[in-house]
N, C-alpha and C. Protein backbone atom coordinates (compact mmCIF):
# COMPACT_ATOMS: atom_id res chain seq x y z
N UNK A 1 21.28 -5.76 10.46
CA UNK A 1 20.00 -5.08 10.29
C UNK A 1 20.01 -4.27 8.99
N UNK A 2 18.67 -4.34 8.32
CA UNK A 2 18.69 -3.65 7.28
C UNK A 2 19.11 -2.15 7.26
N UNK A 3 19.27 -1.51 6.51
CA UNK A 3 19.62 0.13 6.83
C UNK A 3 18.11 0.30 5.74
N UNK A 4 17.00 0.74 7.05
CA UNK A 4 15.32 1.07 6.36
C UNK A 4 15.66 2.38 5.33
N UNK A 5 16.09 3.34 5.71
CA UNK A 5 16.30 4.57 4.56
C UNK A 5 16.51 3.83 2.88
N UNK A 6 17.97 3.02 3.57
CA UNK A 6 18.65 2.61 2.00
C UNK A 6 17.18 1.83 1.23
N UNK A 7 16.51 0.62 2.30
CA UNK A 7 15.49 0.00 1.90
C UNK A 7 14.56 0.81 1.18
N UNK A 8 13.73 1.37 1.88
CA UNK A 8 12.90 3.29 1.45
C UNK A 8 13.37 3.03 -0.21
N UNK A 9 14.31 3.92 -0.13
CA UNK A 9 14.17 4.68 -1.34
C UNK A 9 14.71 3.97 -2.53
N UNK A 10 15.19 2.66 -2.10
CA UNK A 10 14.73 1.30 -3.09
C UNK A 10 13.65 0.80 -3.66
N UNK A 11 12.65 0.62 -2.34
CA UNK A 11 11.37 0.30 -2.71
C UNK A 11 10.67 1.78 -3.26
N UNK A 12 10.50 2.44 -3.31
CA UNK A 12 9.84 4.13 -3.74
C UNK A 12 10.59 3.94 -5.09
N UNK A 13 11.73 3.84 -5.46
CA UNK A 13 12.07 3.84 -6.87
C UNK A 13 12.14 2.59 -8.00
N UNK A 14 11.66 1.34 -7.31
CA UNK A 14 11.28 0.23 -7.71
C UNK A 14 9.99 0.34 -8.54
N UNK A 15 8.93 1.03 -7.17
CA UNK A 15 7.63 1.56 -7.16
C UNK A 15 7.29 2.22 -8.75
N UNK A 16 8.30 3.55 -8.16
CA UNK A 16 8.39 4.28 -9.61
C UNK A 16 8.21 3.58 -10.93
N UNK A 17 9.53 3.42 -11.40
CA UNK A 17 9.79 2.31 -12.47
C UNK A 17 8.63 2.00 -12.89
N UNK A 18 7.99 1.08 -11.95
CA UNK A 18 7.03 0.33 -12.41
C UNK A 18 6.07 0.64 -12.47
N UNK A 19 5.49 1.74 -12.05
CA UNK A 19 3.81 2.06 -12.06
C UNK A 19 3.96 3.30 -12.77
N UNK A 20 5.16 4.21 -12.95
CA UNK A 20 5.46 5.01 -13.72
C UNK A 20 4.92 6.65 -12.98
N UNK A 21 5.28 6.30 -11.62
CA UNK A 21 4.92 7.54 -10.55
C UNK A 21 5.87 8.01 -9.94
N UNK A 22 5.79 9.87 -10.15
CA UNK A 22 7.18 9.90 -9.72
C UNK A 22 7.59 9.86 -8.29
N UNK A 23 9.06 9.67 -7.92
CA UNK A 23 8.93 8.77 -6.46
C UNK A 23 8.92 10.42 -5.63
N UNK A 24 8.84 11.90 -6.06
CA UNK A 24 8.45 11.95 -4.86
C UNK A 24 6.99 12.33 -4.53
N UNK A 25 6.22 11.47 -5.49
CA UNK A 25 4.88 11.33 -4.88
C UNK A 25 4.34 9.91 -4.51
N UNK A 26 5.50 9.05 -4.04
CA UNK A 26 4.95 8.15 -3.02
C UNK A 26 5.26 8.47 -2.02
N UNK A 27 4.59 7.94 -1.41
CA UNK A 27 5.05 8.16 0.35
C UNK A 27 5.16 6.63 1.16
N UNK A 28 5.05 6.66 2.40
CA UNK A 28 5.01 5.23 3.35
C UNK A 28 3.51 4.72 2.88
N UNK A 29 2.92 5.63 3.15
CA UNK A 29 1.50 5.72 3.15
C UNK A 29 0.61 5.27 1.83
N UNK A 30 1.57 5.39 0.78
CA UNK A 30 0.61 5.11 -0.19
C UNK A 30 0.28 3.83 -0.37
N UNK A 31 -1.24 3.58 -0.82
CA UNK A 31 -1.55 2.19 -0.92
C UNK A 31 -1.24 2.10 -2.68
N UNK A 32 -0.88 0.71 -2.90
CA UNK A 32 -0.43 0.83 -4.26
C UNK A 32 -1.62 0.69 -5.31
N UNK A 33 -2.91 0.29 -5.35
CA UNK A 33 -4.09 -0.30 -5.93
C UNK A 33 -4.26 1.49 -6.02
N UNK A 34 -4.99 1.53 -4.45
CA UNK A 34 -5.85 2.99 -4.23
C UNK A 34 -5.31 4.16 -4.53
N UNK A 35 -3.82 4.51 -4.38
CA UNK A 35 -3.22 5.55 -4.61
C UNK A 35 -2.22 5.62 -5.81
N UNK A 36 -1.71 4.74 -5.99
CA UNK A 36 -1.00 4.29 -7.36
C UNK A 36 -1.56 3.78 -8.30
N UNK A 37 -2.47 3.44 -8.28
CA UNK A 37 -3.31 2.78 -9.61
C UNK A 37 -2.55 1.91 -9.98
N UNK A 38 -1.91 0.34 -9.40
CA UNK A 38 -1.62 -0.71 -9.65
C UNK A 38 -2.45 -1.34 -10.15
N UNK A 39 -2.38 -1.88 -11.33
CA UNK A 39 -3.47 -3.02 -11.65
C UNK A 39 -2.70 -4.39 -11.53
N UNK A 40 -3.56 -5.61 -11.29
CA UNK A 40 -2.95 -6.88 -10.96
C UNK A 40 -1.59 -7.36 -11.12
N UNK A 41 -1.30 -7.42 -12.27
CA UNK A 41 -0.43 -7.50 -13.47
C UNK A 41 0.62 -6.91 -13.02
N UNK A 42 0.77 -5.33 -12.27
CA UNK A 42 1.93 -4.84 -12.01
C UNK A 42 2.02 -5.77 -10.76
N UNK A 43 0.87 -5.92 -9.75
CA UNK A 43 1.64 -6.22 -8.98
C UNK A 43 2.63 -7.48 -8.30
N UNK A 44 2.50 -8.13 -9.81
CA UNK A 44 3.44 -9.34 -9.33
C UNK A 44 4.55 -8.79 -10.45
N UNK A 45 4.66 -7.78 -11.22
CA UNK A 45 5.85 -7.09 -11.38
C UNK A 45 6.59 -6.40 -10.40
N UNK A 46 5.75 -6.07 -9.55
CA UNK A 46 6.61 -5.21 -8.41
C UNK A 46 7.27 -6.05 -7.31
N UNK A 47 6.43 -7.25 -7.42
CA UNK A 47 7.08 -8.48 -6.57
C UNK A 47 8.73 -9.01 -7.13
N UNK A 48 8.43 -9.05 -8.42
CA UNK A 48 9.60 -9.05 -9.46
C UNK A 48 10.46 -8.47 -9.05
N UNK A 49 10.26 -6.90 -9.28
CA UNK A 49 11.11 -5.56 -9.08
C UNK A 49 11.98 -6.07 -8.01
N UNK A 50 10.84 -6.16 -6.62
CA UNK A 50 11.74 -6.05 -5.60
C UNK A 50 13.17 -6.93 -5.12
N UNK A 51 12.27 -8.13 -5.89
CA UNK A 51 13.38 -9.47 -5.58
C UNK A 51 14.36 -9.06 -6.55
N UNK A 52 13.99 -8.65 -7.55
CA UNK A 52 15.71 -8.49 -8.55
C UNK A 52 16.39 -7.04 -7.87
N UNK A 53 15.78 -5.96 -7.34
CA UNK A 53 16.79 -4.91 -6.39
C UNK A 53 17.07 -5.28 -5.56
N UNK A 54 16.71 -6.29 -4.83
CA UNK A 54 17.14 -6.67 -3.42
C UNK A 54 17.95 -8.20 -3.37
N UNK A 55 17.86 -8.76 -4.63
CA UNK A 55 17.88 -10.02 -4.57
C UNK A 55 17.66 -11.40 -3.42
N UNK A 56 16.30 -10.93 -3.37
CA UNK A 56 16.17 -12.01 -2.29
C UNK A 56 14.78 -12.63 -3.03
N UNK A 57 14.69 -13.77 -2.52
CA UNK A 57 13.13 -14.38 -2.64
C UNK A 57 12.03 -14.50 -1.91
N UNK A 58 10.59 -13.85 -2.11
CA UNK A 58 9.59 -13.27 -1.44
C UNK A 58 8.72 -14.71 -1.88
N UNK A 59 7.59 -14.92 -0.17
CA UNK A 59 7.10 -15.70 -0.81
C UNK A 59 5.47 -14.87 -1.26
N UNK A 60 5.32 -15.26 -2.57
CA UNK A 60 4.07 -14.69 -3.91
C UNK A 60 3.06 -14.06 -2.70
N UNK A 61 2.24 -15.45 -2.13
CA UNK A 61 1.28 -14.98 -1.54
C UNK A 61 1.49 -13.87 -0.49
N UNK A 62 2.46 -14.29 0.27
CA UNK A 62 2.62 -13.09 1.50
C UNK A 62 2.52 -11.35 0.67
N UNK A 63 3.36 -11.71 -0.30
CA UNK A 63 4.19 -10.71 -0.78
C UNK A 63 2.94 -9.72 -1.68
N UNK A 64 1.94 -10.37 -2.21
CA UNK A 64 0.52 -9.61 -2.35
C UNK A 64 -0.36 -9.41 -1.48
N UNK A 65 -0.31 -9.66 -0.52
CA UNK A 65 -1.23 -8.99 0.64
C UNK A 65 -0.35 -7.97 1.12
N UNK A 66 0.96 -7.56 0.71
CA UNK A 66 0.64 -6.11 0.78
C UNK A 66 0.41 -5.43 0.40
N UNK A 67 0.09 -4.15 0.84
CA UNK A 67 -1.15 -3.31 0.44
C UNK A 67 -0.54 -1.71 0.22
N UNK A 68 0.33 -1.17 1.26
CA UNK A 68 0.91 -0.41 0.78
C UNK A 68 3.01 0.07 1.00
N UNK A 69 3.23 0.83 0.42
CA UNK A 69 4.71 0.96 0.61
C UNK A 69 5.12 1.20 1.65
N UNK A 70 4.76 1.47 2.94
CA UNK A 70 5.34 1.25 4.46
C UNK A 70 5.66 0.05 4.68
N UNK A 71 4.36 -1.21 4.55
CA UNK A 71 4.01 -2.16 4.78
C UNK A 71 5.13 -2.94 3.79
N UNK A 72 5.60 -2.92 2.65
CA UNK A 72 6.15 -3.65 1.51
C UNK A 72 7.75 -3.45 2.40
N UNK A 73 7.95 -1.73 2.66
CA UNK A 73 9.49 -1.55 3.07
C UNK A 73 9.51 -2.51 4.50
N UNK A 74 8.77 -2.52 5.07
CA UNK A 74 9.03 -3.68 6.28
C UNK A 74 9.14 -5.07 6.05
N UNK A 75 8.17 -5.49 4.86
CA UNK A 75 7.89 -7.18 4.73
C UNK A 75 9.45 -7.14 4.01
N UNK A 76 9.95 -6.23 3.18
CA UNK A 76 11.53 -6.33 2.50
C UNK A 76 12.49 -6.29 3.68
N UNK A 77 12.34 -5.76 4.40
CA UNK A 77 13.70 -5.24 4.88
C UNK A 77 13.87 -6.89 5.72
N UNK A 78 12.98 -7.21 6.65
CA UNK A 78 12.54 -8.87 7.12
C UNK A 78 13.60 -9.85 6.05
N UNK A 79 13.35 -9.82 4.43
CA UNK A 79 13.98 -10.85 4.10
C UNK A 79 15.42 -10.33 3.80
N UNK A 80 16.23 -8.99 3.68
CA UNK A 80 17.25 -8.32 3.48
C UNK A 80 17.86 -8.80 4.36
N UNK A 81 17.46 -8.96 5.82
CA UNK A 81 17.99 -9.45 6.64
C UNK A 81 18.46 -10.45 7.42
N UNK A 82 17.68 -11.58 6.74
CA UNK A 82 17.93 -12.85 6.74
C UNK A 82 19.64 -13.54 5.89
């Protein structure tokens, strides 16, 4: 099983990096569009991000319907664990 914390504050500093927010103003909660001001473009960088910190492979479509970082640390931790 994944260890969700370690996951967390992977994805929150992935987040960071890339949208250029500092991580402790994300939360579970934040949606990345509405509250992060993701525009398109990042977010198949952040799809990027995640697969090169985690090294696993996400599939595109799933992996943009999510919506915010609760939702992203769960759809990750799913393939961490595989």
């Amino acid at each position: 099983m994944a260890d969700m914390q370690d996951v967390e504050s992977r994805v929150k500093q992935v987040t960071s990096d890339i949208l250029g927010v500092p991580v402790d103003q994300i939360s579970s909660e934040s949606r990345f569009v509405q509250d992060l001001n993701a525009e398109s473009i990042q977010s198949i960088e952040l799809v990027a991000g995640f697969e090169a910190e985690f090294d696993i492979e996400m599939d595109e479509d799933e992996a943009l319907e999510v919506k915010n970082v609760g939702d992203a640390i769960t759809f990750i931790a799913k393939y961490v664990d595989e």
